[in-house]
PDB file of N, CA and C in Angstrom:
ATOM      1  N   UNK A   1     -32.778 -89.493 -10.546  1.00  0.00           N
ATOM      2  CA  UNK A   1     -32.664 -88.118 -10.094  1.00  0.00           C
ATOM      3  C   UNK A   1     -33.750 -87.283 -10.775  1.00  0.00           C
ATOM      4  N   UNK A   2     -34.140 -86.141 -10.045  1.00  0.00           N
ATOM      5  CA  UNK A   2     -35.233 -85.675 -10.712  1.00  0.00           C
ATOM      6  C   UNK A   2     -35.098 -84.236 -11.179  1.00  0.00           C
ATOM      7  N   UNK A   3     -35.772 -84.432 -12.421  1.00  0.00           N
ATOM      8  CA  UNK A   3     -35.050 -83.069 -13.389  1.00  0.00           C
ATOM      9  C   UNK A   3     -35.270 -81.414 -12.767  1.00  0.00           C
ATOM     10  N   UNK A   4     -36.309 -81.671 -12.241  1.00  0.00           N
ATOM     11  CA  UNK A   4     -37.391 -80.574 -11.572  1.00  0.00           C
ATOM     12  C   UNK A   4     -36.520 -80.489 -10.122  1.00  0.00           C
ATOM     13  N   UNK A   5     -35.522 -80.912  -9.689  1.00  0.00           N
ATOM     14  CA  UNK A   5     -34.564 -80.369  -8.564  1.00  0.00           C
ATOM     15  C   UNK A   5     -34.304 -79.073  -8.679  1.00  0.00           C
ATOM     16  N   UNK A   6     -34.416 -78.623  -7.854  1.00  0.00           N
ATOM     17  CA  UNK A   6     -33.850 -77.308  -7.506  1.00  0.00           C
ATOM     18  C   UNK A   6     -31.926 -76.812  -7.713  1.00  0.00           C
ATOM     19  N   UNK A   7     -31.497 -77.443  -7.199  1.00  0.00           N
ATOM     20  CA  UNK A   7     -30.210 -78.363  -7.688  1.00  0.00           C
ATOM     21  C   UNK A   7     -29.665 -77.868  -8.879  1.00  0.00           C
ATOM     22  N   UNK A   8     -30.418 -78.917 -10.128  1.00  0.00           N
ATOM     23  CA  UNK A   8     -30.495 -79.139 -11.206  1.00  0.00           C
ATOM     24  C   UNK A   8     -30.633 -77.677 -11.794  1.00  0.00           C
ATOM     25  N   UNK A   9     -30.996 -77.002 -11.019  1.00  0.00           N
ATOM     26  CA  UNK A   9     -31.701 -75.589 -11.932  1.00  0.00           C
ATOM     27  C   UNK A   9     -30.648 -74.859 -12.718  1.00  0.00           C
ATOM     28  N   UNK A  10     -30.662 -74.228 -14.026  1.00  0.00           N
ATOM     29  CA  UNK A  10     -29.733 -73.601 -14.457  1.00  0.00           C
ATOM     30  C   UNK A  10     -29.639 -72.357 -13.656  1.00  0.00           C
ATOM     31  N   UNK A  11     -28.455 -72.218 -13.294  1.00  0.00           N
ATOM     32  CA  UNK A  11     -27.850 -70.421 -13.019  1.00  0.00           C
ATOM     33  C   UNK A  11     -27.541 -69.550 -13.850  1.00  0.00           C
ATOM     34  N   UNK A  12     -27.351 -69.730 -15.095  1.00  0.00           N
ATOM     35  CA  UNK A  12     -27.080 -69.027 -16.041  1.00  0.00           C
ATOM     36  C   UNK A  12     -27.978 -68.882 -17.298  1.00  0.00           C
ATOM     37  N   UNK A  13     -28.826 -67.450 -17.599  1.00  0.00           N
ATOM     38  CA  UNK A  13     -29.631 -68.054 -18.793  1.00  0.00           C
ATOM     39  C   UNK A  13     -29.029 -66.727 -19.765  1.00  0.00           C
ATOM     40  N   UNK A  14     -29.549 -67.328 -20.913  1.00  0.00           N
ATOM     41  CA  UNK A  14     -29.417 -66.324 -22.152  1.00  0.00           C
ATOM     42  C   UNK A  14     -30.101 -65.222 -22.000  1.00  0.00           C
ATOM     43  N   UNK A  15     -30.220 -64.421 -22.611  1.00  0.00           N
ATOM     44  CA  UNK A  15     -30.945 -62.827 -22.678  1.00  0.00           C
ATOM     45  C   UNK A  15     -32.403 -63.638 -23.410  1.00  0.00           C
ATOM     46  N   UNK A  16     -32.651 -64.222 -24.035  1.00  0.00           N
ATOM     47  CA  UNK A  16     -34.197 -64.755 -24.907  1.00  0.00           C
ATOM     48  C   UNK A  16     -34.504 -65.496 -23.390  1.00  0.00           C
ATOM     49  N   UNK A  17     -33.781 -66.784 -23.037  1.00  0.00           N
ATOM     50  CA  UNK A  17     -34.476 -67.380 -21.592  1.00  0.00           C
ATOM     51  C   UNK A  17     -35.127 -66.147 -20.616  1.00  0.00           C
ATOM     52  N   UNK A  18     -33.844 -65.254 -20.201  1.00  0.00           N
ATOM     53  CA  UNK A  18     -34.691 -64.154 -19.383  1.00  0.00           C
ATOM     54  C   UNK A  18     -35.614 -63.435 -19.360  1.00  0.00           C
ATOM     55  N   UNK A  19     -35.525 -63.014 -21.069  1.00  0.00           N
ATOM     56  CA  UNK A  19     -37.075 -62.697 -21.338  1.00  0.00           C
ATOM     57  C   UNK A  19     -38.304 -63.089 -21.342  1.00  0.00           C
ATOM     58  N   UNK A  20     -38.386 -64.193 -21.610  1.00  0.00           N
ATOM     59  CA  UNK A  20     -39.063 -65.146 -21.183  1.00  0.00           C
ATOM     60  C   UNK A  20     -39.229 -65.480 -19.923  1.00  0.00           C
ATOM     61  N   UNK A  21     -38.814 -65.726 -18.680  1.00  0.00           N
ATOM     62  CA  UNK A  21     -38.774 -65.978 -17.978  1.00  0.00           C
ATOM     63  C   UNK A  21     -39.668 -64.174 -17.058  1.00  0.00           C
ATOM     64  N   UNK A  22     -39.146 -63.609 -17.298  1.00  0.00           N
ATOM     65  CA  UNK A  22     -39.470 -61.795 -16.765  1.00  0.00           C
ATOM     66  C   UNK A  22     -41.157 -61.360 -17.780  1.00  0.00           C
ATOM     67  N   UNK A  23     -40.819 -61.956 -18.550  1.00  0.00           N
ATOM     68  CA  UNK A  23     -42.204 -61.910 -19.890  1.00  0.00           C
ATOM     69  C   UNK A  23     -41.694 -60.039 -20.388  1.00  0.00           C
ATOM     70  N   UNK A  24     -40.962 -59.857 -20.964  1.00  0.00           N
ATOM     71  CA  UNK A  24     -40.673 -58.926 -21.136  1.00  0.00           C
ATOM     72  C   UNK A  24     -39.844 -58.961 -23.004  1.00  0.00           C
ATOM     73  N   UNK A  25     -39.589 -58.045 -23.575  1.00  0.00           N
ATOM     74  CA  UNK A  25     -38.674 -58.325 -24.786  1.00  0.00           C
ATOM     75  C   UNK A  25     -37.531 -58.050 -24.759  1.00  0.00           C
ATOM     76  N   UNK A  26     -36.665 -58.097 -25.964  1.00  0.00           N
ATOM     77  CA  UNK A  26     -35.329 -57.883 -25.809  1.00  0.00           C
ATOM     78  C   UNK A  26     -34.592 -56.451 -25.675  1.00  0.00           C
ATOM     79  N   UNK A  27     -35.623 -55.606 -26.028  1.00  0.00           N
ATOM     80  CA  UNK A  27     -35.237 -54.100 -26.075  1.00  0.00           C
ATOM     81  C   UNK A  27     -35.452 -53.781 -24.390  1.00  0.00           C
ATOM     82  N   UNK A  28     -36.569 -54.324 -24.047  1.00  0.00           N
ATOM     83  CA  UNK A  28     -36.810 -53.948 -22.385  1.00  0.00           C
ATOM     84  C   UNK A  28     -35.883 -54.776 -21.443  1.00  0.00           C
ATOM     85  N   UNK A  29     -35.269 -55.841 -22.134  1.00  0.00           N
ATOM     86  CA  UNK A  29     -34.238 -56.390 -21.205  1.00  0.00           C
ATOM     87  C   UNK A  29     -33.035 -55.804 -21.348  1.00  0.00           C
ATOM     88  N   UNK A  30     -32.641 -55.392 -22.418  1.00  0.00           N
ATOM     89  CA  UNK A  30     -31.274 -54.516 -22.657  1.00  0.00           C
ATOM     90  C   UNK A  30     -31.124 -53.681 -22.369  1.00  0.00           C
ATOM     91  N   UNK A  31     -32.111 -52.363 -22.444  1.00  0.00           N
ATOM     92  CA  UNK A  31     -32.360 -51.339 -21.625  1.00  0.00           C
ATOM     93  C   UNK A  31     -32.637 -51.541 -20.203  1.00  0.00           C
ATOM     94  N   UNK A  32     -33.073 -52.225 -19.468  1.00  0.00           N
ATOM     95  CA  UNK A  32     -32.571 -52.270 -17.869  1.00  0.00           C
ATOM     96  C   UNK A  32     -31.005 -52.806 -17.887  1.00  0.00           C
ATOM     97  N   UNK A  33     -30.716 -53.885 -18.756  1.00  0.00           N
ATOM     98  CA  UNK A  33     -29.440 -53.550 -18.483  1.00  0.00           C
ATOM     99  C   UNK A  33     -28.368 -52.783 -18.397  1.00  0.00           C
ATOM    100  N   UNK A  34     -28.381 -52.024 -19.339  1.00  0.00           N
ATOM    101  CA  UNK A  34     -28.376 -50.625 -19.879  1.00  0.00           C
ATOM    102  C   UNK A  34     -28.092 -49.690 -18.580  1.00  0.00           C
ATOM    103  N   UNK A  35     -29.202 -49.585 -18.130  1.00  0.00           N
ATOM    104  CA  UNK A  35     -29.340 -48.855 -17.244  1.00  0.00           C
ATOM    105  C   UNK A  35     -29.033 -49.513 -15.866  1.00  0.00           C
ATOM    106  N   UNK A  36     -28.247 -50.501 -15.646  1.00  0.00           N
ATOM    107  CA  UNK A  36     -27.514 -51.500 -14.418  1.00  0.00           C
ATOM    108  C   UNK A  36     -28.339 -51.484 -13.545  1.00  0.00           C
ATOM    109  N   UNK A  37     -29.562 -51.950 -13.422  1.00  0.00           N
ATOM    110  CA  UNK A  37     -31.173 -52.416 -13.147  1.00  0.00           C
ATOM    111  C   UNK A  37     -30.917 -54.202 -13.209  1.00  0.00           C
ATOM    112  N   UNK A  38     -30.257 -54.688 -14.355  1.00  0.00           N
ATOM    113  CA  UNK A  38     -29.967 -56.669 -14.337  1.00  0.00           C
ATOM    114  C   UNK A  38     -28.729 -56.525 -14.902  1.00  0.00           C
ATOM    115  N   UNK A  39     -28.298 -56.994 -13.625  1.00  0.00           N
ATOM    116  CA  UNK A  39     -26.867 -57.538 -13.710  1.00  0.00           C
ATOM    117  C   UNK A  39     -26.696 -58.948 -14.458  1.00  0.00           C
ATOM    118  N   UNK A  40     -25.645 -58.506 -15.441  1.00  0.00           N
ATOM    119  CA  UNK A  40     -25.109 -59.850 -16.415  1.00  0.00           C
ATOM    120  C   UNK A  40     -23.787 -60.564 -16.126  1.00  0.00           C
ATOM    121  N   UNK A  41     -23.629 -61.403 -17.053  1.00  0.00           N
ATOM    122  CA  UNK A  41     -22.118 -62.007 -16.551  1.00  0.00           C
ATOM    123  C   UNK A  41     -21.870 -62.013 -17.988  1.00  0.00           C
ATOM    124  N   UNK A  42     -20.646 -61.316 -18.391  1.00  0.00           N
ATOM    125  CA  UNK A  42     -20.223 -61.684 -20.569  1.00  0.00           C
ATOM    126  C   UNK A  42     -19.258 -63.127 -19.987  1.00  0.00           C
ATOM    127  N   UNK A  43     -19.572 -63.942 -21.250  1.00  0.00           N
ATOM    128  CA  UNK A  43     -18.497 -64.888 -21.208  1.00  0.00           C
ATOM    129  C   UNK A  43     -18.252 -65.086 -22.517  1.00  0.00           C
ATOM    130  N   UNK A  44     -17.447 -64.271 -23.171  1.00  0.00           N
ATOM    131  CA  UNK A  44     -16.819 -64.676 -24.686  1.00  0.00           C
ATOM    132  C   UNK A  44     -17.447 -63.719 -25.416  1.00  0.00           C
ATOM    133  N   UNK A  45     -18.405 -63.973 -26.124  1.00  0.00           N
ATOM    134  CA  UNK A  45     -19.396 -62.919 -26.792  1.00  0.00           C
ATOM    135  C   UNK A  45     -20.322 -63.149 -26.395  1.00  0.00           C
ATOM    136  N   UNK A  46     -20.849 -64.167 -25.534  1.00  0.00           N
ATOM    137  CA  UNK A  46     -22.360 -64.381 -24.606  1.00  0.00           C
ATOM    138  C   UNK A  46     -22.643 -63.337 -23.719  1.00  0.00           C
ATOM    139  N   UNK A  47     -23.886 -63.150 -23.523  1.00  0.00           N
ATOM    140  CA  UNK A  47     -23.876 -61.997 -22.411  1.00  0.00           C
ATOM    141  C   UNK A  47     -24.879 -63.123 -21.324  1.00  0.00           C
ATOM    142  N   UNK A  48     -25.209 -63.535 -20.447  1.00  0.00           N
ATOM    143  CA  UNK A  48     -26.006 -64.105 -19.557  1.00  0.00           C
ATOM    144  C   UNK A  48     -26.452 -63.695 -17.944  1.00  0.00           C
ATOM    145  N   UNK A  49     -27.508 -64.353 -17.524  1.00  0.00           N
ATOM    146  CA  UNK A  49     -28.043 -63.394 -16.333  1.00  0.00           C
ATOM    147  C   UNK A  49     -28.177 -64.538 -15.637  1.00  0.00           C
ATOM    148  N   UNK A  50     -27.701 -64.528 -14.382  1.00  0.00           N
ATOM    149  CA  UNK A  50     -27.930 -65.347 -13.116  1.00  0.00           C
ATOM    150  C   UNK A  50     -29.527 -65.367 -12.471  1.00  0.00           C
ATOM    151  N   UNK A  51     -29.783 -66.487 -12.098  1.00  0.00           N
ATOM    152  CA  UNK A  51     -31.107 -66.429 -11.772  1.00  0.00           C
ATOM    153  C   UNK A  51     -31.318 -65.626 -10.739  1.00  0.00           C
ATOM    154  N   UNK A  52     -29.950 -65.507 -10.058  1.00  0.00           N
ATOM    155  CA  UNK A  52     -29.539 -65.001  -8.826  1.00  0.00           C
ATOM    156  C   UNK A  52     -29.934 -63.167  -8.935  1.00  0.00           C
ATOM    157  N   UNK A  53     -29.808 -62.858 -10.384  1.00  0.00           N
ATOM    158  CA  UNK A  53     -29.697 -61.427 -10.663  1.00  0.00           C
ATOM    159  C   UNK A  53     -31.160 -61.360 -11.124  1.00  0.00           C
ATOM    160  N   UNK A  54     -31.490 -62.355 -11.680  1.00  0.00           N
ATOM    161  CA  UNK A  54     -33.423 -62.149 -11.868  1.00  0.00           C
ATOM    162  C   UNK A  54     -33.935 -62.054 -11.007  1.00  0.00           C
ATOM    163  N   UNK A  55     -33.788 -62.764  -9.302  1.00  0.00           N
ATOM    164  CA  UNK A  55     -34.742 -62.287  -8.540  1.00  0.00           C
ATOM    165  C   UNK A  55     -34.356 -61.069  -7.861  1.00  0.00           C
ATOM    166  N   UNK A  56     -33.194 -60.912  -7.636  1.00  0.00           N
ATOM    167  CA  UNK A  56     -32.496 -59.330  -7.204  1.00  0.00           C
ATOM    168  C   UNK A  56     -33.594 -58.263  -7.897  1.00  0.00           C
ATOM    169  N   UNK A  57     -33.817 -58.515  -9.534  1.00  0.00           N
ATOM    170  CA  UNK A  57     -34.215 -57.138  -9.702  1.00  0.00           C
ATOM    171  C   UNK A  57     -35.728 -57.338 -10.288  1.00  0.00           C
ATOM    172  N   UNK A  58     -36.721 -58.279  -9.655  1.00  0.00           N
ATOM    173  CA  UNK A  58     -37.847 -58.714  -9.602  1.00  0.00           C
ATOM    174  C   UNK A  58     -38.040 -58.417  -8.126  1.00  0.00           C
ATOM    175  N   UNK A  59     -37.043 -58.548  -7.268  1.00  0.00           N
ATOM    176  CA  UNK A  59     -37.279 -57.976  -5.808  1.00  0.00           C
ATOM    177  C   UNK A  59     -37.205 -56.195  -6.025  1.00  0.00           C
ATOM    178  N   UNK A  60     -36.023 -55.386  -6.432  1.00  0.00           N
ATOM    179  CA  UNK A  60     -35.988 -53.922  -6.821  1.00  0.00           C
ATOM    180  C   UNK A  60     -37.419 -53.712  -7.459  1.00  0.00           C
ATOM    181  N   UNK A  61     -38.323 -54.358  -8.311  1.00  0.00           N
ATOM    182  CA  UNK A  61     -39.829 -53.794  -8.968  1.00  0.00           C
ATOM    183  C   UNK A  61     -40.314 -54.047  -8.237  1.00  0.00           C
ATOM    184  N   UNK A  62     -40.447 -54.909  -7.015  1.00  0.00           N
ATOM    185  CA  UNK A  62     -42.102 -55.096  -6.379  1.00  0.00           C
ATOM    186  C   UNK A  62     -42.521 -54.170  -5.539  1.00  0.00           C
ATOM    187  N   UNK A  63     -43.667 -53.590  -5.621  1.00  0.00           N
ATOM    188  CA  UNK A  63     -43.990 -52.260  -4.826  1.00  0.00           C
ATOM    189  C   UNK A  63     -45.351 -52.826  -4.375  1.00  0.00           C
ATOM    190  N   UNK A  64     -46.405 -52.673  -3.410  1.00  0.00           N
ATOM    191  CA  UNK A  64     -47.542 -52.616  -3.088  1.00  0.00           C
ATOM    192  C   UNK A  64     -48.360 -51.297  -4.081  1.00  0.00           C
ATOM    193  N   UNK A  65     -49.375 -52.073  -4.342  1.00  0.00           N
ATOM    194  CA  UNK A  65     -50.243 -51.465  -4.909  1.00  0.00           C
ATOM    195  C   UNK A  65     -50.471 -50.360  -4.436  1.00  0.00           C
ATOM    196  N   UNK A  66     -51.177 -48.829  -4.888  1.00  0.00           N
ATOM    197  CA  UNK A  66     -51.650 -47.640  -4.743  1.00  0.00           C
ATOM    198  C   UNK A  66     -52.634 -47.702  -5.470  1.00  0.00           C
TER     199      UNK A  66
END
């Protein structure tokens, strides 16, 4: 089976994965959250973001250039 499946992909990442993933830091990821811009999921004391909610609000920023 191959790891690189789509499938396989995690749905759930940490707040450091997302940042990473967005290239952004932890103050700029908390503050859009903050401001209910990326939707999270808490599970216990975890806080985590659906990949599902990364492209949601990577789709909300994309604008055409001016």
């Amino acid at each position: 089976m191959d790891n690189n499946n789509k499938d396989n992909e995690l749905r759930l990442l940490s707040i450091k994965e997302t940042c990473k993933r967005l290239s952004i830091g932890h103050w700029a990821a908390y503050q859009q959250i903050h401001q209910q811009k990326l939707k999270t999921v808490k599970i216990g004391k975890r806080r985590l973001v659906s990949t599902n909610a990364i492209e949601e609000f990577i789709a909300n920023k994309e604008q055409y250039g001016t």
